[in-house]
Each structure stands twice: as C-alpha cells, then as structure tokens.
PDB file of N, CA and C in Angstrom:
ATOM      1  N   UNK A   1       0.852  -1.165   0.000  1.00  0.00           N
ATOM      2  CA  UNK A   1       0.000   0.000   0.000  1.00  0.00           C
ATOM      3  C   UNK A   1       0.901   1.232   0.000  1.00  0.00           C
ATOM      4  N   UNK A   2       0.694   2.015  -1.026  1.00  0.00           N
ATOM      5  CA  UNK A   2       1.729   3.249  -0.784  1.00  0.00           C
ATOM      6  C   UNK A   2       1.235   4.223   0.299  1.00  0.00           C
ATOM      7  N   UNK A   3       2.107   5.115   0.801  1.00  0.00           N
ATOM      8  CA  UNK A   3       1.907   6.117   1.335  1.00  0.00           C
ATOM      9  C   UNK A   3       1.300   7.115   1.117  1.00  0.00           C
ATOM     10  N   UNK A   4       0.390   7.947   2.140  1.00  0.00           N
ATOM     11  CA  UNK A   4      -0.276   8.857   1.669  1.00  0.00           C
ATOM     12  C   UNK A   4       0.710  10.142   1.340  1.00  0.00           C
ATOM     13  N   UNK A   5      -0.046  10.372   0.607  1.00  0.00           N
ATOM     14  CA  UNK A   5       0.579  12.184  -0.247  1.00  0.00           C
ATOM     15  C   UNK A   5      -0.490  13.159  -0.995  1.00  0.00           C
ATOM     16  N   UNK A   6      -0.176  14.259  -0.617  1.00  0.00           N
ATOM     17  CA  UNK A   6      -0.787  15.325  -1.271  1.00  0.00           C
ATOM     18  C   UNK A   6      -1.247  15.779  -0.149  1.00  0.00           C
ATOM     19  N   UNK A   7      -1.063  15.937   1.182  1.00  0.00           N
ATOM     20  CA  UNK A   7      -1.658  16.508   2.556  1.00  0.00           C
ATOM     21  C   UNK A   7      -0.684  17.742   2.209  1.00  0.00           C
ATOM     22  N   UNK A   8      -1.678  18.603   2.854  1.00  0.00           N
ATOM     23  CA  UNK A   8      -0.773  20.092   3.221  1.00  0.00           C
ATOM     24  C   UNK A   8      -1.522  20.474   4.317  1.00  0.00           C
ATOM     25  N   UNK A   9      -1.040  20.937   5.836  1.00  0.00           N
ATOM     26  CA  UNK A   9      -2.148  22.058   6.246  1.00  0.00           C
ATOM     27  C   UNK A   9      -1.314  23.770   6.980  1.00  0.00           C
ATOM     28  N   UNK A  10      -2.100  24.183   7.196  1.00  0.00           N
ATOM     29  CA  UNK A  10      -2.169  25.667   7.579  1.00  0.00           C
ATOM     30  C   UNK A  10      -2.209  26.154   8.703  1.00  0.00           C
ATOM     31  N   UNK A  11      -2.052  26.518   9.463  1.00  0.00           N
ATOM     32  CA  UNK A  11      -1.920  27.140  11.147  1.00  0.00           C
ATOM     33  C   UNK A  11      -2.500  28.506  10.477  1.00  0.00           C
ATOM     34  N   UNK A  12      -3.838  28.480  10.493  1.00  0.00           N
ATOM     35  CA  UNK A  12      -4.943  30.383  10.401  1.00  0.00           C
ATOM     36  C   UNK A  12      -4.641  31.204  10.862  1.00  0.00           C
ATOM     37  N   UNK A  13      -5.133  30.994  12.676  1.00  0.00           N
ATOM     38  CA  UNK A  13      -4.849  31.560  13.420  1.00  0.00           C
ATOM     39  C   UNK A  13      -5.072  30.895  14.390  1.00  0.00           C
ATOM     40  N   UNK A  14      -4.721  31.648  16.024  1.00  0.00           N
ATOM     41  CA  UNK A  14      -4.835  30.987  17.165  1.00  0.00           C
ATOM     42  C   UNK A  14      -5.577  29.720  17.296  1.00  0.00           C
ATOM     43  N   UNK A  15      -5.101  28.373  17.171  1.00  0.00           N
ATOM     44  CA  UNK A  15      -6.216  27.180  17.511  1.00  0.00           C
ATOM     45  C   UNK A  15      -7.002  27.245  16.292  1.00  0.00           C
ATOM     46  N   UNK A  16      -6.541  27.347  15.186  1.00  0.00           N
ATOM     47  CA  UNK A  16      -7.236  26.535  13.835  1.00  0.00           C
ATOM     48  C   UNK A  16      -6.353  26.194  12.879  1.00  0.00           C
ATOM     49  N   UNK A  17      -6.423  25.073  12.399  1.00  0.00           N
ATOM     50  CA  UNK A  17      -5.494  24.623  11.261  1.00  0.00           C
ATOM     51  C   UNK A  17      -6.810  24.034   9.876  1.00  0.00           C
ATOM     52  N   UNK A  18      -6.029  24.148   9.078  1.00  0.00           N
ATOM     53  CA  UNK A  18      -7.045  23.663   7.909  1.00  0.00           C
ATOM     54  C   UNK A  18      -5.688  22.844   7.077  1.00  0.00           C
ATOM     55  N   UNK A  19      -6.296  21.787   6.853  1.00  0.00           N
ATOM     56  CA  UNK A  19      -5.792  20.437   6.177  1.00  0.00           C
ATOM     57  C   UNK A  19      -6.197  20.181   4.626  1.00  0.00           C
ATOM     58  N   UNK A  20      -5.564  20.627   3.800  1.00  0.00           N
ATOM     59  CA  UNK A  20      -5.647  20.075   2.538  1.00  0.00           C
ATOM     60  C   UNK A  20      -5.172  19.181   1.855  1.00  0.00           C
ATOM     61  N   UNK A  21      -6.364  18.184   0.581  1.00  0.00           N
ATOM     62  CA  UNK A  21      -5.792  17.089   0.016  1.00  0.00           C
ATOM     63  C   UNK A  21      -5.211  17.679  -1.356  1.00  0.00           C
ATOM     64  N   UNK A  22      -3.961  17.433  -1.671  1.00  0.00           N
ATOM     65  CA  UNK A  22      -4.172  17.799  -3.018  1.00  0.00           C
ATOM     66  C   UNK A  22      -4.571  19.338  -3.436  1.00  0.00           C
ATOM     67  N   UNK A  23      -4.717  20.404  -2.563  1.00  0.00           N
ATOM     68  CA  UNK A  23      -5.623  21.348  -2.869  1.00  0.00           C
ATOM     69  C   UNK A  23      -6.584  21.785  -2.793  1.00  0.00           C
ATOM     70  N   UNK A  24      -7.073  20.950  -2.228  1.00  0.00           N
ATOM     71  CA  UNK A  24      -9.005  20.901  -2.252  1.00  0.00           C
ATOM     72  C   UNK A  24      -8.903  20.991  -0.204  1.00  0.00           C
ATOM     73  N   UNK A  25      -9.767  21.445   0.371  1.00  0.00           N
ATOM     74  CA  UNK A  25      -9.976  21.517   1.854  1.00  0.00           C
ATOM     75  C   UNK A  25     -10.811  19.760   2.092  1.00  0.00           C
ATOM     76  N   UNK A  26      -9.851  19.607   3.344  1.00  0.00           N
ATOM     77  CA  UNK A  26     -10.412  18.214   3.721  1.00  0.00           C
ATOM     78  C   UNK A  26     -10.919  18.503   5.158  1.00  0.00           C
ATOM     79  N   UNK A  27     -10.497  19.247   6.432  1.00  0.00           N
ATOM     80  CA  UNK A  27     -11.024  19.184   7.315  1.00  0.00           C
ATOM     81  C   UNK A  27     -10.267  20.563   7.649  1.00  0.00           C
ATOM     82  N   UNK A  28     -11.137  21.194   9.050  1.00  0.00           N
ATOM     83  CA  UNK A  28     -10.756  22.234   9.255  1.00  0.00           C
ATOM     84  C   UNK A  28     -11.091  22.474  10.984  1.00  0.00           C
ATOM     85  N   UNK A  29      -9.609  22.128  12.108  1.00  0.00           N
ATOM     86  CA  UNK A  29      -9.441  21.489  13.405  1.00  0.00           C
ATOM     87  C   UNK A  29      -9.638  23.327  14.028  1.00  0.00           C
ATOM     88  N   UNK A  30     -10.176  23.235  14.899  1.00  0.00           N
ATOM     89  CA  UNK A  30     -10.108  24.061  16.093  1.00  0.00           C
ATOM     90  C   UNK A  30     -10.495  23.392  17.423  1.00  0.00           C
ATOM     91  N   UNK A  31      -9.396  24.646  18.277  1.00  0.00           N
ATOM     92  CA  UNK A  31      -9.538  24.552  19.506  1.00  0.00           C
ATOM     93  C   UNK A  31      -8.580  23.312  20.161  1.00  0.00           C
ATOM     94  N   UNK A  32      -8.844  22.552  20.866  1.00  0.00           N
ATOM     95  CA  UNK A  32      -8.175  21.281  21.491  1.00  0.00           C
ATOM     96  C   UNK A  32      -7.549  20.477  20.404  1.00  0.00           C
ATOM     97  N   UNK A  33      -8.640  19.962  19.349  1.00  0.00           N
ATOM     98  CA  UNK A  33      -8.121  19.071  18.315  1.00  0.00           C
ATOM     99  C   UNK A  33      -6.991  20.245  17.684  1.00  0.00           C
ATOM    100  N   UNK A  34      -7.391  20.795  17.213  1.00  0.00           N
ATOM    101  CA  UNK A  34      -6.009  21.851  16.528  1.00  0.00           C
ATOM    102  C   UNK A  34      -4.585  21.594  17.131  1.00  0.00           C
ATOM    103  N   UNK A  35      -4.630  21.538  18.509  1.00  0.00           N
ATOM    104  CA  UNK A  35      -3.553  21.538  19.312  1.00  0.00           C
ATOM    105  C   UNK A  35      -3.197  19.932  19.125  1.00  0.00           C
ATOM    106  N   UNK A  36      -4.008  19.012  19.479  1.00  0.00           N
ATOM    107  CA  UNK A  36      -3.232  17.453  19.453  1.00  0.00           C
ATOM    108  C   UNK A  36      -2.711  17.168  18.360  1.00  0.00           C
ATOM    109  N   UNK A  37      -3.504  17.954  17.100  1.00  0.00           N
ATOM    110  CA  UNK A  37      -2.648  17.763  15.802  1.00  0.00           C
ATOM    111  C   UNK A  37      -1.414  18.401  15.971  1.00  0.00           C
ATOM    112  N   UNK A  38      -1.452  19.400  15.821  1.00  0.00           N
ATOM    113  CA  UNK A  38      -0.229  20.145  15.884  1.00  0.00           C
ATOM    114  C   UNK A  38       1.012  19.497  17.128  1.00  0.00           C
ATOM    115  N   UNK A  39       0.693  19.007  17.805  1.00  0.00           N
ATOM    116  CA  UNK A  39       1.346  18.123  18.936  1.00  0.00           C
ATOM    117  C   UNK A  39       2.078  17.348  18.057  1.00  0.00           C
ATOM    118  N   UNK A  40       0.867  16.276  17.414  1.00  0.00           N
ATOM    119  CA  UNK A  40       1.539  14.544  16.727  1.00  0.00           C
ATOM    120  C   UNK A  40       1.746  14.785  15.191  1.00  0.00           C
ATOM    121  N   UNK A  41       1.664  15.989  14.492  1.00  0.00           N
ATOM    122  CA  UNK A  41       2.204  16.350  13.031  1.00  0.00           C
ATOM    123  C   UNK A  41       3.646  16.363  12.944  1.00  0.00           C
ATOM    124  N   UNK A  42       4.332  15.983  13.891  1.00  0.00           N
ATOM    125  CA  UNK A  42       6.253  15.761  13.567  1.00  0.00           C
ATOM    126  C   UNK A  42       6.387  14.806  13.362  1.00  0.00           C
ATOM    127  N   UNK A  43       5.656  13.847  13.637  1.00  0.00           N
ATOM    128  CA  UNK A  43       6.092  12.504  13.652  1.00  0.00           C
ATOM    129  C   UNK A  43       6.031  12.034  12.287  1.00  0.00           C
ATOM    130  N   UNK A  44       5.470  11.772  11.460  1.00  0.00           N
ATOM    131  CA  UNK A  44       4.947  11.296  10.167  1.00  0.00           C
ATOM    132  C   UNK A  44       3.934  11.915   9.375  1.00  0.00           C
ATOM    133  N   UNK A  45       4.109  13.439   8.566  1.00  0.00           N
ATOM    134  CA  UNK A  45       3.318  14.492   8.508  1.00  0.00           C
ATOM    135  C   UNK A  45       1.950  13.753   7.916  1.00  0.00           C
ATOM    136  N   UNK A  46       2.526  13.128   6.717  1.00  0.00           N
ATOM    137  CA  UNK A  46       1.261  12.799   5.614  1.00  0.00           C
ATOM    138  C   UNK A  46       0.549  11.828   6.425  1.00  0.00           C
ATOM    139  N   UNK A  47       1.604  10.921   7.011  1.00  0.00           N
ATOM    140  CA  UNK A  47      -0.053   9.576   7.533  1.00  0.00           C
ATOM    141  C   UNK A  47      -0.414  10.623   8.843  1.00  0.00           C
ATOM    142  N   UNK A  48      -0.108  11.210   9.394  1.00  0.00           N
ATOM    143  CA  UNK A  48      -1.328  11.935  10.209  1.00  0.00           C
ATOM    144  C   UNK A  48      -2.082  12.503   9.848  1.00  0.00           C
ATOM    145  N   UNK A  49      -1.742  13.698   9.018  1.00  0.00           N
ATOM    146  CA  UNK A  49      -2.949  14.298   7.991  1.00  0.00           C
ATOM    147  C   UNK A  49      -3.891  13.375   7.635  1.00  0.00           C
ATOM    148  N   UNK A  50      -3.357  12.227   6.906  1.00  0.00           N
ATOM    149  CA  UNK A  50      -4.632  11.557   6.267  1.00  0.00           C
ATOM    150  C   UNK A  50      -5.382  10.255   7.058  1.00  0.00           C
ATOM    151  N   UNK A  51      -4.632  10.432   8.481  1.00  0.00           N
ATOM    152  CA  UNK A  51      -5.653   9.756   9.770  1.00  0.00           C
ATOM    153  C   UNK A  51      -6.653  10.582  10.091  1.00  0.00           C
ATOM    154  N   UNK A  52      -6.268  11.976  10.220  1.00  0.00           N
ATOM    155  CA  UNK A  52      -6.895  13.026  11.096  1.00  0.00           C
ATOM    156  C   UNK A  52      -8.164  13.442  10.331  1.00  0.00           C
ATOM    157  N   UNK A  53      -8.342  13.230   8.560  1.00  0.00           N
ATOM    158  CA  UNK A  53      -9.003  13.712   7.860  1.00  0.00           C
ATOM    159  C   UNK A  53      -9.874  12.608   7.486  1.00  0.00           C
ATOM    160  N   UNK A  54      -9.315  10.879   8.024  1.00  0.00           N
ATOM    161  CA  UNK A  54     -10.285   9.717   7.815  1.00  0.00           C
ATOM    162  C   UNK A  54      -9.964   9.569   6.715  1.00  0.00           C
ATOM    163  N   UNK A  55      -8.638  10.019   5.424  1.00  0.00           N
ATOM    164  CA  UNK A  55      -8.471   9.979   4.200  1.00  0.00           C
ATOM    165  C   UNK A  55      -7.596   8.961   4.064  1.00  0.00           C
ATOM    166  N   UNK A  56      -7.808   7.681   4.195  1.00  0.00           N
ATOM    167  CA  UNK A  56      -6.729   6.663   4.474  1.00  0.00           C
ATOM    168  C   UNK A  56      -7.668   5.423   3.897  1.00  0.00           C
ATOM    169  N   UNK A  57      -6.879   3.929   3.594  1.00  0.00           N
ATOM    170  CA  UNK A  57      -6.806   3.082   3.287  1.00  0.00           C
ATOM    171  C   UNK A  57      -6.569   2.052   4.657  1.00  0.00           C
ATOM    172  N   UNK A  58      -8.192   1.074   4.599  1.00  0.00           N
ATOM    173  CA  UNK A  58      -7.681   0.673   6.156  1.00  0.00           C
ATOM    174  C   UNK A  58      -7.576  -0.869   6.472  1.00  0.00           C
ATOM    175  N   UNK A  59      -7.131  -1.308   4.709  1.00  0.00           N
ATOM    176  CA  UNK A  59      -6.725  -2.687   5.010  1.00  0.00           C
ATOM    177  C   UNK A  59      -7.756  -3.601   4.764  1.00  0.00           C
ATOM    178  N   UNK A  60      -8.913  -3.184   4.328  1.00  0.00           N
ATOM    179  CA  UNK A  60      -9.869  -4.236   3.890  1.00  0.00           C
ATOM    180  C   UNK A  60     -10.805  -3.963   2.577  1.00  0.00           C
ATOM    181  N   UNK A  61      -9.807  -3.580   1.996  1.00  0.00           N
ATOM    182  CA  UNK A  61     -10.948  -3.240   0.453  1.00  0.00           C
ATOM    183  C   UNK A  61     -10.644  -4.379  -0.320  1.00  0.00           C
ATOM    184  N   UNK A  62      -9.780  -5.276  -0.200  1.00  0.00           N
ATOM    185  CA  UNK A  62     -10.313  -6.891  -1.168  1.00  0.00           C
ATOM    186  C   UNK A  62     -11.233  -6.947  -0.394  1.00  0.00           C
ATOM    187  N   UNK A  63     -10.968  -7.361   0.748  1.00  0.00           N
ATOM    188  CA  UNK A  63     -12.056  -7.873   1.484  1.00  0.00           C
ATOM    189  C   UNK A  63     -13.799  -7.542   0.951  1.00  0.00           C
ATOM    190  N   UNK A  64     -13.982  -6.018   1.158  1.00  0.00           N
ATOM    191  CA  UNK A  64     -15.389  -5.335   0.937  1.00  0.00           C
ATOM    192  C   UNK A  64     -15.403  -5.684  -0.761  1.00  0.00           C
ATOM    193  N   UNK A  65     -14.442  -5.642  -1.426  1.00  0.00           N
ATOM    194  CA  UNK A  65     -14.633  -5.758  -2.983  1.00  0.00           C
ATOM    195  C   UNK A  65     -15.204  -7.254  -3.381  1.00  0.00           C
ATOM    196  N   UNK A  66     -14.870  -8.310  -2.092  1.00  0.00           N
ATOM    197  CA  UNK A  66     -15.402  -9.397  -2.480  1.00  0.00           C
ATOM    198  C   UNK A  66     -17.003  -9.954  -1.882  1.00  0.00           C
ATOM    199  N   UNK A  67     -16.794  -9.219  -1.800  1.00  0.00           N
ATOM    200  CA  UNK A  67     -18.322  -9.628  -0.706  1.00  0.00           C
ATOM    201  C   UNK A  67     -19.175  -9.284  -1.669  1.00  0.00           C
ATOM    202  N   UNK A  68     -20.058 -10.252  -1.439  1.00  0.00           N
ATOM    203  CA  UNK A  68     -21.773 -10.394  -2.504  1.00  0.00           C
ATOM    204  C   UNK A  68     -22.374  -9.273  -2.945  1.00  0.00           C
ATOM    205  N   UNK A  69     -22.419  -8.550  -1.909  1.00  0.00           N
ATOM    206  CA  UNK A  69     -23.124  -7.237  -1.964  1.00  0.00           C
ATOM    207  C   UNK A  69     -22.741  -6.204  -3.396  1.00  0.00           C
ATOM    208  N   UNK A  70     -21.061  -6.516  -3.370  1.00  0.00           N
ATOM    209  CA  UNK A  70     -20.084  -5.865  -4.218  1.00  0.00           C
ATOM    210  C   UNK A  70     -19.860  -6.432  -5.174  1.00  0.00           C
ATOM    211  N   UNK A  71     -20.033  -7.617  -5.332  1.00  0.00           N
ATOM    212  CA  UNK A  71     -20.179  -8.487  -6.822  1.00  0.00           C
ATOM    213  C   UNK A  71     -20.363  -7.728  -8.011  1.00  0.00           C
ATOM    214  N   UNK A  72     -20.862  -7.371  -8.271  1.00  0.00           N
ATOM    215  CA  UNK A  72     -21.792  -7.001  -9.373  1.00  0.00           C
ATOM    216  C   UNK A  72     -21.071  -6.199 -10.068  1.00  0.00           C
ATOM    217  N   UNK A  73     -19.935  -4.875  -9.435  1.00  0.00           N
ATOM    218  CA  UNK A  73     -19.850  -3.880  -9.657  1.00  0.00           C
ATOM    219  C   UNK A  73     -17.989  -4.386 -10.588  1.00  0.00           C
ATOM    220  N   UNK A  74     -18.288  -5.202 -10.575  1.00  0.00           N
ATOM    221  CA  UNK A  74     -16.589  -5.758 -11.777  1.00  0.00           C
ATOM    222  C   UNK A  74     -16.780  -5.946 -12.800  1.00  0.00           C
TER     223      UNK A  74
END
C-alpha cells in the first residue's frame, strides 16, 4: 500500500489549522483538536494528515470488494 501524499495544512490563526488534500480543503481542526494535531504532526506528517481527515486506506478493500453485496460492480 503506498503512502499517503498530497496533505498540506495551515496554522490560520490561534487554535485553527485547515488540512488540505491535493488542494481541495479536507477538514478544518479548532480549539483542542487543533492543538493534538499540531502536537503529533512531527512525527509522520502525511499519515497523520490523512488519519486526522479519515483519508486513508484501512486494510480491507479486497475484502469489501469481495463480498456479494459488491459483486456485481466488476
């Protein structure tokens, strides 16, 4: 699974950051959350961004792609 890319975000102002994919706005943190991001964003910029925004790959799309329900759509 490759790594996520194309995250960027922004520090606004006091306690707001805004997170972009690619360009386009994906989520936009104030207050407390603003701060825990900004806390755990050193560690591994892009896979946090794209935890924090739910923009991630989570290990079971054969899985859902095979299931009955999803049949159809190949």
């Amino acid at each position: 699974m490759p790594a996520p890319n194309g995250f960027e975000y922004t520090v606004l102002s006091d306690q707001v950051v805004r997170i972009t994919h690619h360009g386009k706005p994906a989520t936009t943190l104030r207050g407390a959350r603003a701060a825990d991001f900004l806390a755990e964003v050193d560690d591994d910029p892009q896979l946090v961004m794209a935890r924090w925004t739910g923009n991630y790959k989570r290990g079971n799309e054969r899985t859902a792609r095979n299931h009955p329900r999803n049949r159809h759509s190949r």
